[in-house]
Protein backbone atom coordinates (compact mmCIF):
# COMPACT_ATOMS: atom_id res chain seq x y z
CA UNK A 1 -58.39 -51.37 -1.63
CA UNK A 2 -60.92 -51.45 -4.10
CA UNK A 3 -63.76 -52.20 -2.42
CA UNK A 4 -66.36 -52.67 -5.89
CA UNK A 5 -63.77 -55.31 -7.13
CA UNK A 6 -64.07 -57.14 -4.20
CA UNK A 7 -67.67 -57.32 -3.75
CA UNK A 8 -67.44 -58.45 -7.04
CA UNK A 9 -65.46 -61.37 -6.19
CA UNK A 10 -66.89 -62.35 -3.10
CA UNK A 11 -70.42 -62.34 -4.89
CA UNK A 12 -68.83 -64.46 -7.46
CA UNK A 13 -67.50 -66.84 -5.10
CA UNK A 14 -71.00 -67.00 -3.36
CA UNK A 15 -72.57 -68.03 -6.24
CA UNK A 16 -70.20 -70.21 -6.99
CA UNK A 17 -70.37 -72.45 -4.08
CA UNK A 18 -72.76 -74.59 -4.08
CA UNK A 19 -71.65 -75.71 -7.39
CA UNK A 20 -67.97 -75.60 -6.70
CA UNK A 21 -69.19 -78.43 -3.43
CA UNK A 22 -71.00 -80.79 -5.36
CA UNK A 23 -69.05 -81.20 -8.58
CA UNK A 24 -66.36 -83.51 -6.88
CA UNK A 25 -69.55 -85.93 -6.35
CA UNK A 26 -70.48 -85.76 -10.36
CA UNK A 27 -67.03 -86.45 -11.36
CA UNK A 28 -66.79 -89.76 -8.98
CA UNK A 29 -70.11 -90.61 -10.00
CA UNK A 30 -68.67 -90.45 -13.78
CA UNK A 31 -65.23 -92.37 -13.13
CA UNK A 32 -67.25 -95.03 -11.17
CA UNK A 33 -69.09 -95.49 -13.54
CA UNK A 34 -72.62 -95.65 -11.73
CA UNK A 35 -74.97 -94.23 -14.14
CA UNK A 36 -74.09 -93.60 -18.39
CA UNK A 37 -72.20 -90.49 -19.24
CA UNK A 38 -75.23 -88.80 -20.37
CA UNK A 39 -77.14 -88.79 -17.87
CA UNK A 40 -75.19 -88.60 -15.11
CA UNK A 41 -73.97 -84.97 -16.87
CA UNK A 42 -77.10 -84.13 -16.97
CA UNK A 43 -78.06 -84.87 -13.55
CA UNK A 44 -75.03 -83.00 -12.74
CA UNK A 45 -75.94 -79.89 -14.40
CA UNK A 46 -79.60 -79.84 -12.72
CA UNK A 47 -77.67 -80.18 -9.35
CA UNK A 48 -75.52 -77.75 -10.23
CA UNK A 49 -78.47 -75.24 -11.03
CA UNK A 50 -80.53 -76.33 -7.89
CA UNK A 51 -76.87 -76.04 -5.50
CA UNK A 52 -76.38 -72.02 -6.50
CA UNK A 53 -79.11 -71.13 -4.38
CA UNK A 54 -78.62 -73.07 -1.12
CA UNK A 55 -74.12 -72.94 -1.56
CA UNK A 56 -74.83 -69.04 -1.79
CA UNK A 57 -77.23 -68.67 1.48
CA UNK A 58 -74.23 -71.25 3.39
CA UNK A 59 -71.55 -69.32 1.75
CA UNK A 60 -72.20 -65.54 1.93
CA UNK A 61 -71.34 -65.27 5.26
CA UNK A 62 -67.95 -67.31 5.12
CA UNK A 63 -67.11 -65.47 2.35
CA UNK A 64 -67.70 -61.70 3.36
CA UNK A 65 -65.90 -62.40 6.90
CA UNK A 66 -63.06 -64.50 5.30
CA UNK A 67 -62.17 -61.97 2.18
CA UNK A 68 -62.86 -58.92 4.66
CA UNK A 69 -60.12 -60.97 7.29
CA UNK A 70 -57.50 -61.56 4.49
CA UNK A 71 -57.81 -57.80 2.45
CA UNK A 72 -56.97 -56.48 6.04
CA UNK A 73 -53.91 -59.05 6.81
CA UNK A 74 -52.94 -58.39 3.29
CA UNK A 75 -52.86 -54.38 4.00
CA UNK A 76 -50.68 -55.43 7.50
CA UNK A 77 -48.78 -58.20 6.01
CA UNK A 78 -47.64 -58.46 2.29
CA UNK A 79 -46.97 -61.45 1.98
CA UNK A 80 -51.00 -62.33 3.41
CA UNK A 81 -51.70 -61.17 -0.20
CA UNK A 82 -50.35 -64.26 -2.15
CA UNK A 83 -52.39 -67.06 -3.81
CA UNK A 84 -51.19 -69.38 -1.33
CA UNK A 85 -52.03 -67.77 1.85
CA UNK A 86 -55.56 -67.23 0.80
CA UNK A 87 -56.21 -70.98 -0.27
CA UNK A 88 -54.50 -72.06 2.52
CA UNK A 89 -57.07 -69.49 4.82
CA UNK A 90 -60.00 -70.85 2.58
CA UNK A 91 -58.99 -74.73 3.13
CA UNK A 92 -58.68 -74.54 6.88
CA UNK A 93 -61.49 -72.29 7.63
CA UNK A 94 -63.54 -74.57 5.44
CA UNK A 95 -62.33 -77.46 6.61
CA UNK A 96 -63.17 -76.17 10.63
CA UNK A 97 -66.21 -75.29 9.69
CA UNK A 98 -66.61 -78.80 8.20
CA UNK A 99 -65.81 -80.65 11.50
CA UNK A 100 -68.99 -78.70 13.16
CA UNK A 101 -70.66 -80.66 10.12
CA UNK A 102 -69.52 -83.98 10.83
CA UNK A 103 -69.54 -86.47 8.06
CA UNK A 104 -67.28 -85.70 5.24
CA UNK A 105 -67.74 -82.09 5.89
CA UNK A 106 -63.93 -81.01 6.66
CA UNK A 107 -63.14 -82.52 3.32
CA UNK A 108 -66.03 -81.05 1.41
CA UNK A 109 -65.83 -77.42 2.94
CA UNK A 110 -62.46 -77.73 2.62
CA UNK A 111 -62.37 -78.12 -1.06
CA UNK A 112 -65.35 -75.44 -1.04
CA UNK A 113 -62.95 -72.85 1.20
CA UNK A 114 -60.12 -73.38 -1.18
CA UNK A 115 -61.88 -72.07 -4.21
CA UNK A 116 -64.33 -69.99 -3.01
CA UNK A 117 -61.17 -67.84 -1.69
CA UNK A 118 -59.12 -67.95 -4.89
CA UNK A 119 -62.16 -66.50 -6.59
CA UNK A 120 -62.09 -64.19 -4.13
CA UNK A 121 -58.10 -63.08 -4.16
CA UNK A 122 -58.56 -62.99 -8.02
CA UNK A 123 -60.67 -59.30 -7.49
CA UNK A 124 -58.81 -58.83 -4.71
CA UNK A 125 -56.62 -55.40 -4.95
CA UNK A 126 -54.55 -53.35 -2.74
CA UNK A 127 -53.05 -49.70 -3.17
CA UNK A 128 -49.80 -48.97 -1.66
């Protein structure tokens, strides 16, 4: 295992986060129809900027335990290294995490899980 790949990824998927969470509520906002195109990008984009901060502080954590968990499965278990096992491990982690939450949270996380550990996979490498 390449452990400088990974860090890579996992920092990637940290940052990542907070923007990955809140862009499902920009693109309903847009196909709604609740504010002009325009703006409501733009509004989008300074969410986006202000979400990297706070998603990364929520997501390190999740992120380092969950891509530490699934590198280790995937050295025990080969078939814990495919693209679907890790979303799959991202959506329901995410989504448990989300029912501590309450309110759309298992949803949200969910989504957040899901992509935050296909980022991660992506640098993910293992040496046989």
């Amino acid at each position: 295992m390449k452990i400088g790949r990974l860090a890579v990824g996992i920092l990637i998927a940290t940052l990542a986060a907070g923007p990955i969470f809140v862009l499902p509520f920009i693109g309903m906002g847009l196909i709604r129809g609740d504010t002009t195109a325009p703006s409501a990008l733009a509004q989008g984009l300074a969410i986006s900027a202000f979400a990297i901060p706070y998603g990364a502080m929520l997501a390190i954590l999740p992120n380092v335990l969950g891509a530490a968990a699934m590198v280790w499965a995937g050295g025990q278990l080969p078939l814990a290294r495919s693209w679907i096992a890790w979303a799959s491990a991202g959506l329901v982690s995410g989504a448990l995490l989300g029912l501590l939450i309450g309110t759309g949270g298992p949803l949200m996380l969910g989504w957040t899980g899901l992509w935050c550990a296909l980022i991660c996979r992506a640098m993910a490498r293992w040496t046989d």
